[in-house]
Each structure stands twice: as C-alpha cells, then as structure tokens.
PDB file of N, CA and C in Angstrom:
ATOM      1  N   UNK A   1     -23.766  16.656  -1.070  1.00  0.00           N
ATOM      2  CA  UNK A   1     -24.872  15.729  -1.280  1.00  0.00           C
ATOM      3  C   UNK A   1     -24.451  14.321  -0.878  1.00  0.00           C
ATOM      4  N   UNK A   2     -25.398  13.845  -0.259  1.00  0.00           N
ATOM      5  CA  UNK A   2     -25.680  12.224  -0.154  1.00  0.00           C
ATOM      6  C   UNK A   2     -25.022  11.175  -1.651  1.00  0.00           C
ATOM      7  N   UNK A   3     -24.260   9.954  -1.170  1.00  0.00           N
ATOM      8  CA  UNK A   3     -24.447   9.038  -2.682  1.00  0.00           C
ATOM      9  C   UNK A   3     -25.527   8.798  -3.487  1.00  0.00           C
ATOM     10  N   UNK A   4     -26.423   8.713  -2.535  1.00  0.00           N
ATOM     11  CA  UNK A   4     -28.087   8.632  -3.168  1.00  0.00           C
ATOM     12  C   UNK A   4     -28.578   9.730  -4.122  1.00  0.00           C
ATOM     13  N   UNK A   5     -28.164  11.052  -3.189  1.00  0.00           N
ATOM     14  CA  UNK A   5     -28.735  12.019  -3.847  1.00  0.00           C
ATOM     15  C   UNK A   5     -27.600  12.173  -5.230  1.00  0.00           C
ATOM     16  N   UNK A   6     -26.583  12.036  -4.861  1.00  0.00           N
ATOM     17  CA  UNK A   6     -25.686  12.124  -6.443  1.00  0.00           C
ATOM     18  C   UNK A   6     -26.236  11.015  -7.811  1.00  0.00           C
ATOM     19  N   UNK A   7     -26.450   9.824  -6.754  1.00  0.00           N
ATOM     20  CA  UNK A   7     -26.722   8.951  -8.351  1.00  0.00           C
ATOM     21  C   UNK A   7     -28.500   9.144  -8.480  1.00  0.00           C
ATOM     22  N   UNK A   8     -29.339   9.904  -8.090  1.00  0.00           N
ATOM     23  CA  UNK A   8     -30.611  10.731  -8.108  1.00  0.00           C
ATOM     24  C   UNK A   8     -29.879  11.953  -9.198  1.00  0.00           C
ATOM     25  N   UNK A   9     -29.252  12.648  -8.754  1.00  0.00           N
ATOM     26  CA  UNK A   9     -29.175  13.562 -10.152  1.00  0.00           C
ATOM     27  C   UNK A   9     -28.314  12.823 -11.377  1.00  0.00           C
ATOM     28  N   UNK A  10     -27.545  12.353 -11.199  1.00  0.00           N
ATOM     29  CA  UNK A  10     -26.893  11.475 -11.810  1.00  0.00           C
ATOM     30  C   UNK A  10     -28.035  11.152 -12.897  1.00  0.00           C
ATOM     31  N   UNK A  11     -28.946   9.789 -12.743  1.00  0.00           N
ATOM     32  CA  UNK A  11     -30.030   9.701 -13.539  1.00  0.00           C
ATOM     33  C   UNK A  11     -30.882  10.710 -14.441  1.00  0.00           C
ATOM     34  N   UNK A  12     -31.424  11.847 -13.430  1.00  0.00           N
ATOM     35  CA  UNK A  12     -31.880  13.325 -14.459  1.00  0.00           C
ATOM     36  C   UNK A  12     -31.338  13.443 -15.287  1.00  0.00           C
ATOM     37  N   UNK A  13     -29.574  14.209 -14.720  1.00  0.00           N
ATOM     38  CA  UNK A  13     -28.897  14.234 -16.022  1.00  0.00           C
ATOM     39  C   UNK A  13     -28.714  13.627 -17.122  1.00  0.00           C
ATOM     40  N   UNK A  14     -28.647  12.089 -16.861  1.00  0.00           N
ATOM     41  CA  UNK A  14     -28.646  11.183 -17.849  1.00  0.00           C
ATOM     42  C   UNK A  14     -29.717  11.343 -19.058  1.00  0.00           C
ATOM     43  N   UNK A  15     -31.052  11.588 -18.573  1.00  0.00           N
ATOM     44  CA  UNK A  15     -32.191  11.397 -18.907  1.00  0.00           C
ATOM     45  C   UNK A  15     -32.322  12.475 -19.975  1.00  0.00           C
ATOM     46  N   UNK A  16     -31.917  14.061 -19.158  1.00  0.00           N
ATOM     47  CA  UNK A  16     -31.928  15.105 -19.708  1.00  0.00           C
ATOM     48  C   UNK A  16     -31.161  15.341 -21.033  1.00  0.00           C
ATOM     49  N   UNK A  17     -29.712  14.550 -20.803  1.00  0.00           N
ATOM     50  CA  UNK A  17     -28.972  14.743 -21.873  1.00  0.00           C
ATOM     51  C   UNK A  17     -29.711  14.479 -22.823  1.00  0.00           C
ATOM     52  N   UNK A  18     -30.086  13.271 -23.321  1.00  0.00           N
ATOM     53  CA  UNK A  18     -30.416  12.403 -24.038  1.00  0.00           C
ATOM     54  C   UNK A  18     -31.706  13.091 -24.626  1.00  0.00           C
ATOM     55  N   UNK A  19     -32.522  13.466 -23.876  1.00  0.00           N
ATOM     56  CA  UNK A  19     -34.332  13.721 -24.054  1.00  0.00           C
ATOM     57  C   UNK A  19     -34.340  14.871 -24.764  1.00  0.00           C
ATOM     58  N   UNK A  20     -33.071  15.939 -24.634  1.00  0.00           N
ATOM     59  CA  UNK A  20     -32.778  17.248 -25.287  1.00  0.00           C
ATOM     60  C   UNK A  20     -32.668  16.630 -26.763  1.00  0.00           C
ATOM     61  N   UNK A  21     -32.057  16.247 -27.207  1.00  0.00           N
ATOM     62  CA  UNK A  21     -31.220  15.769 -28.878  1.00  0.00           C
ATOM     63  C   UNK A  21     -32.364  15.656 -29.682  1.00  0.00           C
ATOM     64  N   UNK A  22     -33.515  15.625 -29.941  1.00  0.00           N
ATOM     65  CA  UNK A  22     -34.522  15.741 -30.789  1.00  0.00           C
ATOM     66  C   UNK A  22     -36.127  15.969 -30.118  1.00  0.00           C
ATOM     67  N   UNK A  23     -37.014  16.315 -31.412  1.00  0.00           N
ATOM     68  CA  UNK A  23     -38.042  16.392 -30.278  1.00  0.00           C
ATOM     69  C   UNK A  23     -38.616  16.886 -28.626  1.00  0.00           C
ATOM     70  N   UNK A  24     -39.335  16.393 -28.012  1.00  0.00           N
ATOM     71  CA  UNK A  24     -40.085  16.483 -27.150  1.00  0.00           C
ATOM     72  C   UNK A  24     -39.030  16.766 -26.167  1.00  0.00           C
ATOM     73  N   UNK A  25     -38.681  17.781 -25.309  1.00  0.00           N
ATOM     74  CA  UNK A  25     -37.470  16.949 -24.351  1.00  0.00           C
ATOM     75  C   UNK A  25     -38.009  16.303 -23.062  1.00  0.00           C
ATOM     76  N   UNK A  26     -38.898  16.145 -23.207  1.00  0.00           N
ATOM     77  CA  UNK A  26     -39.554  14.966 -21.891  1.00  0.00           C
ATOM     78  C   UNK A  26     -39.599  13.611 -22.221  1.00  0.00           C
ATOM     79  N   UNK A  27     -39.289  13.393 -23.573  1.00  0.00           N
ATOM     80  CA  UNK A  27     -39.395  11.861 -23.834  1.00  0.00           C
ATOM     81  C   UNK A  27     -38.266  11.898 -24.150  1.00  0.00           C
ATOM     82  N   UNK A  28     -38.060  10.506 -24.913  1.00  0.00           N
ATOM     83  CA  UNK A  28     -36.810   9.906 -25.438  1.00  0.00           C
ATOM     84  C   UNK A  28     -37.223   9.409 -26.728  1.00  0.00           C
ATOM     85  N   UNK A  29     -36.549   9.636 -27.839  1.00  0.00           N
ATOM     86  CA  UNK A  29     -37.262   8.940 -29.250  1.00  0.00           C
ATOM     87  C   UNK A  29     -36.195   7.863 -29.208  1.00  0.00           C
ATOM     88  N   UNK A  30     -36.714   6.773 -30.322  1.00  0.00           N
ATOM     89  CA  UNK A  30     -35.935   5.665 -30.544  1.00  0.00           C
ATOM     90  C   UNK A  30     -34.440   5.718 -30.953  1.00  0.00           C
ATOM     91  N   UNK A  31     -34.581   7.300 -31.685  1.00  0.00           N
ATOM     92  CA  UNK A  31     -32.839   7.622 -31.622  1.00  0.00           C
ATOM     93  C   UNK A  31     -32.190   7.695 -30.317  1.00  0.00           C
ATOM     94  N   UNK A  32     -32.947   8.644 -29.617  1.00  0.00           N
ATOM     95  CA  UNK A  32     -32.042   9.228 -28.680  1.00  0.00           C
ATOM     96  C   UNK A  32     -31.884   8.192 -27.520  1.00  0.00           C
ATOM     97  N   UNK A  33     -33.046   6.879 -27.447  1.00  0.00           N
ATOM     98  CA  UNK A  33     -32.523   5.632 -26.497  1.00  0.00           C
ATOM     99  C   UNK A  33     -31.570   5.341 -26.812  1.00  0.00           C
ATOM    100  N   UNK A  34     -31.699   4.559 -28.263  1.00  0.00           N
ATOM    101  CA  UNK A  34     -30.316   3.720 -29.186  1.00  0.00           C
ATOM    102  C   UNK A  34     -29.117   4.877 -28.623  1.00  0.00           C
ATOM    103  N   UNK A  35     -28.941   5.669 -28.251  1.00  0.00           N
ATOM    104  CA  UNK A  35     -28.007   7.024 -28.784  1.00  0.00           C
ATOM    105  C   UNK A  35     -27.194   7.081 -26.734  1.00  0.00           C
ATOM    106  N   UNK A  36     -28.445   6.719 -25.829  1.00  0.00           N
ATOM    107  CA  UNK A  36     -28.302   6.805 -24.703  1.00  0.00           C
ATOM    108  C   UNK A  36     -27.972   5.375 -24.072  1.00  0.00           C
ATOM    109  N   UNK A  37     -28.196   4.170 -24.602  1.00  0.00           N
ATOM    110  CA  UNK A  37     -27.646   2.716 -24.634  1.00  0.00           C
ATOM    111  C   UNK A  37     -26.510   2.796 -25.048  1.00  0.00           C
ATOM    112  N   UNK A  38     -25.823   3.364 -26.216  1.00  0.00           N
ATOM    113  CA  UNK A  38     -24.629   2.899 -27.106  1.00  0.00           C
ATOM    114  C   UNK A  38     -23.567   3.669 -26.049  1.00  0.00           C
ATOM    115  N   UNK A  39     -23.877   4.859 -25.088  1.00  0.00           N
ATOM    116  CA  UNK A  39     -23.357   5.580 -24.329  1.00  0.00           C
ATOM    117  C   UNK A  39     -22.914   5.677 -22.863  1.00  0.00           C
ATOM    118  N   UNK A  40     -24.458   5.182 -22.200  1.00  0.00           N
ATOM    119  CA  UNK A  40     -24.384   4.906 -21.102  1.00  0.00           C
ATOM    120  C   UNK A  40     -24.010   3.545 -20.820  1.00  0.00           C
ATOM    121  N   UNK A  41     -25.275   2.678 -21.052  1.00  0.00           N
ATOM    122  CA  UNK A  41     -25.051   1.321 -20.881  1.00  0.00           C
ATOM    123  C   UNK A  41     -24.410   0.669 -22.324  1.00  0.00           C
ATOM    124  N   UNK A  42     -23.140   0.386 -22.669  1.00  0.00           N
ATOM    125  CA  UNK A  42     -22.706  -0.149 -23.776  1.00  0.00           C
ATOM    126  C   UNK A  42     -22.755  -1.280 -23.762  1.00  0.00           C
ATOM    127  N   UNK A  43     -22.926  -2.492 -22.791  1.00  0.00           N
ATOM    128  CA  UNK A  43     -22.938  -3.725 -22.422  1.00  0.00           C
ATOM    129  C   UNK A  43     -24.060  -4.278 -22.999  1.00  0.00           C
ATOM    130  N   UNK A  44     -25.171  -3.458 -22.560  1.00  0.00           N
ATOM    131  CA  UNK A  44     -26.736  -3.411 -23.031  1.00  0.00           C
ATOM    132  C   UNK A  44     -26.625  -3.518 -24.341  1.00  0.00           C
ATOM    133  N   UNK A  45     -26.551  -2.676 -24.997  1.00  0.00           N
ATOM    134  CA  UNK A  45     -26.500  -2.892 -26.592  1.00  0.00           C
ATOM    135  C   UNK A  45     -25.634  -3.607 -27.171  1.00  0.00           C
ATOM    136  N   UNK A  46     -24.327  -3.544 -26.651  1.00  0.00           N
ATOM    137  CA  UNK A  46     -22.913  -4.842 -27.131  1.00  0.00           C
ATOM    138  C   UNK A  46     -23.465  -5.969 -26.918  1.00  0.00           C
ATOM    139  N   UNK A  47     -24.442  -6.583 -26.334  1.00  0.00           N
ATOM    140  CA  UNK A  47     -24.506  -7.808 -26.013  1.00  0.00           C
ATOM    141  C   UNK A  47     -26.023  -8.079 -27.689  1.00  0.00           C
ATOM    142  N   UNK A  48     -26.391  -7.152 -27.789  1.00  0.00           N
ATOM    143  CA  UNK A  48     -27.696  -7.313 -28.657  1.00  0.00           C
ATOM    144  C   UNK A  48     -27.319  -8.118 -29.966  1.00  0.00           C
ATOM    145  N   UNK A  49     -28.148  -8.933 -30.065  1.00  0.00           N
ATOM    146  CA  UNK A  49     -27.881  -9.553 -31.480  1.00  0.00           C
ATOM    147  C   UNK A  49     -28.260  -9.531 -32.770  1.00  0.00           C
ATOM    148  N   UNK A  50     -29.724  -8.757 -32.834  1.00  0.00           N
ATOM    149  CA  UNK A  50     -30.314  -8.702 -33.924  1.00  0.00           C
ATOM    150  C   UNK A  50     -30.158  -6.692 -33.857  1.00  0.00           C
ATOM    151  N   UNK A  51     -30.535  -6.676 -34.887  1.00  0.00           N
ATOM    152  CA  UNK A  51     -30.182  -4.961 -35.217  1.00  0.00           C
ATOM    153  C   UNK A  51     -31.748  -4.476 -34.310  1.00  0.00           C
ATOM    154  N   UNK A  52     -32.832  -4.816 -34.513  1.00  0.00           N
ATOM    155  CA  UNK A  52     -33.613  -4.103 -34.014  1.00  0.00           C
ATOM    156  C   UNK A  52     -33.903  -4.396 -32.676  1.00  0.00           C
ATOM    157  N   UNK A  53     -33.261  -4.911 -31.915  1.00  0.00           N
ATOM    158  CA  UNK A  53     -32.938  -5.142 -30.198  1.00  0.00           C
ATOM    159  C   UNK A  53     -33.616  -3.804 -29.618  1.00  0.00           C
ATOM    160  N   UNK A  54     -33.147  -2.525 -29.963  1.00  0.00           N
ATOM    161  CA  UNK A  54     -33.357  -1.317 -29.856  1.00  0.00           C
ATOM    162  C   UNK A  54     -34.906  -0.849 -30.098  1.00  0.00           C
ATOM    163  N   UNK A  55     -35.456  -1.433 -30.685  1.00  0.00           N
ATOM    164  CA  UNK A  55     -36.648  -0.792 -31.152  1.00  0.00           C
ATOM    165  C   UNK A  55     -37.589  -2.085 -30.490  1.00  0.00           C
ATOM    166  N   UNK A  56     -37.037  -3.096 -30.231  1.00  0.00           N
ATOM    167  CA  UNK A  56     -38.171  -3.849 -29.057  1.00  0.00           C
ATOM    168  C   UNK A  56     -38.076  -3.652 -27.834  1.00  0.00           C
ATOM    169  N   UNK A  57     -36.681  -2.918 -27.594  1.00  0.00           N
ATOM    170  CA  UNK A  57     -36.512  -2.378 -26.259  1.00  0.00           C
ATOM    171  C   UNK A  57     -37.829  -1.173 -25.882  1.00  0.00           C
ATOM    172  N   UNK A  58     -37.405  -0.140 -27.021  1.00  0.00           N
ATOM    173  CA  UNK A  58     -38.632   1.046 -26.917  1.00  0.00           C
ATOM    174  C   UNK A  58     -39.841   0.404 -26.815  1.00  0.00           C
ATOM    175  N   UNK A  59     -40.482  -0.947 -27.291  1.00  0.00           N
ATOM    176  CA  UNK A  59     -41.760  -1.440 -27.403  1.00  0.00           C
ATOM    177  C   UNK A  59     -42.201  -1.839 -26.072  1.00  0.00           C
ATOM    178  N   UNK A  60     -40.996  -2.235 -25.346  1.00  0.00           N
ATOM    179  CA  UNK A  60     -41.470  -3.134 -23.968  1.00  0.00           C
ATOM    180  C   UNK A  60     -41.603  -1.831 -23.003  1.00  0.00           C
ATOM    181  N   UNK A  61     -40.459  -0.349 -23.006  1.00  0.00           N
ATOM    182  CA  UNK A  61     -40.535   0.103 -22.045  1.00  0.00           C
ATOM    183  C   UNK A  61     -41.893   0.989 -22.492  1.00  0.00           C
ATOM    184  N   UNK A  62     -42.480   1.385 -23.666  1.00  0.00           N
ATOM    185  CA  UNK A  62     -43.199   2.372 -23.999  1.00  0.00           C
ATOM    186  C   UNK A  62     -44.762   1.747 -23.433  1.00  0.00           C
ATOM    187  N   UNK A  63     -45.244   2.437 -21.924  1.00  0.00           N
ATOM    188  CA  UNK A  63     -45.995   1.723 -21.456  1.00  0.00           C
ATOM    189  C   UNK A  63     -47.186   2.157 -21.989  1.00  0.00           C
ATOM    190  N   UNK A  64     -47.246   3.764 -22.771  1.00  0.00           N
ATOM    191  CA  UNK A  64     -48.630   4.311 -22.894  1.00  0.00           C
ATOM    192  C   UNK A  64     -48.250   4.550 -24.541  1.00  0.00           C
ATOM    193  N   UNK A  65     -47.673   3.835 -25.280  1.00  0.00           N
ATOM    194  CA  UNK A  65     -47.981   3.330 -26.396  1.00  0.00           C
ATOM    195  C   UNK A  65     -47.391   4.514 -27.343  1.00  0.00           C
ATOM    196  N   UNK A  66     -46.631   5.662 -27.567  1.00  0.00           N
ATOM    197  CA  UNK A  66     -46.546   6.810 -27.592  1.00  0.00           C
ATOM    198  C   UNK A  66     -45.364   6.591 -28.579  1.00  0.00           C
ATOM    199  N   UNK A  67     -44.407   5.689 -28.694  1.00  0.00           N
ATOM    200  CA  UNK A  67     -43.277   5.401 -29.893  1.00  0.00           C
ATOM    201  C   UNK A  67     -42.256   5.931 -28.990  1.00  0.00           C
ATOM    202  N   UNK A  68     -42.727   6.514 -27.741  1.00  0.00           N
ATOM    203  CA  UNK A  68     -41.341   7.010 -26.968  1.00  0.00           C
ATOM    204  C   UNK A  68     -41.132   7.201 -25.696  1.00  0.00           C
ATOM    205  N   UNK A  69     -40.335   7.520 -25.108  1.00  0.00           N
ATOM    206  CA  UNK A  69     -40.209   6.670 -23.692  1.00  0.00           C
ATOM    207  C   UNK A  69     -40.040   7.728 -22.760  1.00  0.00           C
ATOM    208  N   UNK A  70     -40.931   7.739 -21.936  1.00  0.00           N
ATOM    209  CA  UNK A  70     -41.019   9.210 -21.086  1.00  0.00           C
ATOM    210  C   UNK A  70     -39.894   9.073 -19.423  1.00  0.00           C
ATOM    211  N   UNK A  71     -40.004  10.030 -18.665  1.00  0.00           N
ATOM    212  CA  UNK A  71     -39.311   9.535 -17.738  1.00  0.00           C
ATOM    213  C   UNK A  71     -39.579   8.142 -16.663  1.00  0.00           C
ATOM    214  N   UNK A  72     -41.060   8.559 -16.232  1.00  0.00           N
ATOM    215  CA  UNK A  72     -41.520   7.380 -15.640  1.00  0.00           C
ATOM    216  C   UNK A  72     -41.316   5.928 -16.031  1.00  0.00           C
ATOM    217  N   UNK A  73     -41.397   6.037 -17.767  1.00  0.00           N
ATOM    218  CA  UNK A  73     -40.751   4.802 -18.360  1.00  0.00           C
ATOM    219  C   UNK A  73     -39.580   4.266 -18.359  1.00  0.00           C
ATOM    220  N   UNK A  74     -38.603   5.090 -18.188  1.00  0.00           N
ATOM    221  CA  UNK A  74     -37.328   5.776 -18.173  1.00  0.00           C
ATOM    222  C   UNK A  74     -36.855   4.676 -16.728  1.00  0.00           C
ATOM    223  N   UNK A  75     -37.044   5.256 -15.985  1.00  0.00           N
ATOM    224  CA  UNK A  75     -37.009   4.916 -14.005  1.00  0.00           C
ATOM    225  C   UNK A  75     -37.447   3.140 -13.879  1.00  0.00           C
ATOM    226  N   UNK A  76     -38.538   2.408 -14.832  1.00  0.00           N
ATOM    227  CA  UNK A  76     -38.856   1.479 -14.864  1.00  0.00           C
ATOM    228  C   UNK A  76     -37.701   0.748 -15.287  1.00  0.00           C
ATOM    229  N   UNK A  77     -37.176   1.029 -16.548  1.00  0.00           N
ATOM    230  CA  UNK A  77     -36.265   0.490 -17.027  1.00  0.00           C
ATOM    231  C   UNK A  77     -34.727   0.365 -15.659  1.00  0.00           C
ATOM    232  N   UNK A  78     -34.393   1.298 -15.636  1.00  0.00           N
ATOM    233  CA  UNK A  78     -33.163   1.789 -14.690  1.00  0.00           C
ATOM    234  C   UNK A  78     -33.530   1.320 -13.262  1.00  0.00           C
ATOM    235  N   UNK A  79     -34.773   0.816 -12.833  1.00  0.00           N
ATOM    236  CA  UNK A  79     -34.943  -0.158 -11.751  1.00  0.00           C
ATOM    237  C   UNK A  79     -34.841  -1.290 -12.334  1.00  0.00           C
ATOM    238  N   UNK A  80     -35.342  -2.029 -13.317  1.00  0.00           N
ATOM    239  CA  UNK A  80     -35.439  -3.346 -13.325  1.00  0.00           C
ATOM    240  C   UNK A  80     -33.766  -3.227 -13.398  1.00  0.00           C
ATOM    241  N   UNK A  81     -33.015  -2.353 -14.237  1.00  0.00           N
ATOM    242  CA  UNK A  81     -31.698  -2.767 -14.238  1.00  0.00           C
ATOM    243  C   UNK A  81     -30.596  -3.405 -13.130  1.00  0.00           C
ATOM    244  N   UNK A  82     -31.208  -2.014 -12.025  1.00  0.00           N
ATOM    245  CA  UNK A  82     -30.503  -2.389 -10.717  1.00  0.00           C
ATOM    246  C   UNK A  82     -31.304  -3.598  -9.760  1.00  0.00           C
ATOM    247  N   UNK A  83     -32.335  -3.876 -10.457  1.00  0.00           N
ATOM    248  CA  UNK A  83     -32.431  -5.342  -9.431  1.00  0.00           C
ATOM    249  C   UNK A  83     -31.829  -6.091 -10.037  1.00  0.00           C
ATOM    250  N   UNK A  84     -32.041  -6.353 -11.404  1.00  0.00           N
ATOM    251  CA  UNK A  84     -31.207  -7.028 -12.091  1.00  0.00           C
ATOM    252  C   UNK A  84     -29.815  -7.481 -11.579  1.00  0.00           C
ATOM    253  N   UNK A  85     -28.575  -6.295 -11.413  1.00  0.00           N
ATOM    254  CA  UNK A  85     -27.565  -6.010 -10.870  1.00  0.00           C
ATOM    255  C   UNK A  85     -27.504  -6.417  -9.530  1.00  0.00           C
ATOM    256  N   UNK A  86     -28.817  -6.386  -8.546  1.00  0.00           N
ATOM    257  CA  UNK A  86     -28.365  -6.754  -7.088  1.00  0.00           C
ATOM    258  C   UNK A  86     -28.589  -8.169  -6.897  1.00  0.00           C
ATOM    259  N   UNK A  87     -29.308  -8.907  -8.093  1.00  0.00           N
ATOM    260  CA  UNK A  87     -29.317 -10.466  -7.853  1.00  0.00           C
ATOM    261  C   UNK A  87     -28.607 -10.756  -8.198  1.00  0.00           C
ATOM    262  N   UNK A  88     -27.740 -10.140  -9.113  1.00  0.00           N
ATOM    263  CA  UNK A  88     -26.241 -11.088  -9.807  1.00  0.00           C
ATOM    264  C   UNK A  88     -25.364 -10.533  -8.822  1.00  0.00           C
ATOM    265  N   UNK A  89     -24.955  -9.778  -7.985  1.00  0.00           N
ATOM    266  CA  UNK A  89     -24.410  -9.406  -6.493  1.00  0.00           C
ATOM    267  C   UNK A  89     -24.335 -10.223  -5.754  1.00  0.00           C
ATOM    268  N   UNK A  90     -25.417 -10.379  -4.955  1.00  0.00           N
ATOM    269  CA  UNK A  90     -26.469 -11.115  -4.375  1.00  0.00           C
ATOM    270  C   UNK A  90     -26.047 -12.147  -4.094  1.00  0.00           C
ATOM    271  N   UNK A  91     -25.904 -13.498  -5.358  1.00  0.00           N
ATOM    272  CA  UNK A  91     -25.644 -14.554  -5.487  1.00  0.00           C
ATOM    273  C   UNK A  91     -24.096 -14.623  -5.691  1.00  0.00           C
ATOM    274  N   UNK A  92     -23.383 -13.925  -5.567  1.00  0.00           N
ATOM    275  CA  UNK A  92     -21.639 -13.968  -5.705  1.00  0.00           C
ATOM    276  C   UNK A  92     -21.740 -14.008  -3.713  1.00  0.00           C
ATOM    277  N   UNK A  93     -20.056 -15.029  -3.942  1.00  0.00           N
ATOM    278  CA  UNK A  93     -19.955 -15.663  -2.375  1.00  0.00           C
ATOM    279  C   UNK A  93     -19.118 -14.174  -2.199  1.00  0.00           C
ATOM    280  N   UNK A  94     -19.518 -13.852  -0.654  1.00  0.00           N
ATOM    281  CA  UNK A  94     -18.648 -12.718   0.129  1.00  0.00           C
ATOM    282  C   UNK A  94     -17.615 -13.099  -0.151  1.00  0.00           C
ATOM    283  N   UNK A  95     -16.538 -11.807   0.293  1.00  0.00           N
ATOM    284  CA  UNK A  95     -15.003 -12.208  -0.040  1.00  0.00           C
ATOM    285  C   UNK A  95     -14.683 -11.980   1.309  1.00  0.00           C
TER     286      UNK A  95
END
C-alpha cells in the first residue's frame, strides 16, 4: 500500500478501536473520545485545562446533536487537526 493508503487505514483503525468499547460501534461516546484523546492524541488532552475540555470537545464535534461523535464527525475533527499541523509546518523556515 501507498503512505496515503496506510495512514487511510491507519485512521479506520483508530476509529474502530475506540467506537467498539461501548455502545453503538459507529459512534464514539464521550468515554470512548476522552479514552481515544488520552491515547492517540495525548498532547490534545495534556494541554487541557479544565476537566470538562472533553465534553466541549464532543459538543463542538457532535454536528447532528446525538451526545456522540460519528465517523464523518470523526474525519472533521482529524482534518481540522492536520491543517492545523500544516500551518504550524508551513510557517517554520526550511532547513
């Protein structure tokens, strides 16, 4: 496989792990984000300051109001991340 196509399954898996651990396995409940932040992205949550960081996170990505975060919601998040990531790139001088 392609790099693309690896960090393409890469993400599923991610998604999958996580979406299995309770409930629905197409969504994500507020555990299993908190549970998939503290894991995947630890920076994300290490940097949080108030305890419920986590549960306004689920509020912003939960676009159809549902208490939980489906894949499409999922992909929103994990893009804004990597633009996020390519403007702080971006703006670092070549070496």
């Amino acid at each position: 496989m392609t790099e693309l196509e690896c960090a393409i399954v890469s993400i599923l898996d991610v998604f999958d792990k996580y979406s299995c651990a309770e409930g629905n396995k197409n969504t994500l409940t507020k555990g299993e984000l908190k549970t998939l932040l503290e894991k995947e992205l630890p920076g994300i949550l290490g940097n949080a300051k108030e305890k419920n960081d986590c549960e306004k996170l689920l509020k912003d990505l939960d676009e159809n109001g549902d208490s939980e975060v489906d894949f499409n919601e999922f992909m929103i998040f994990v893009a804004a991340l990597t633009c996020l990531g390519h403007a702080r790139f971006e703006n670092m001088p070549k070496k």
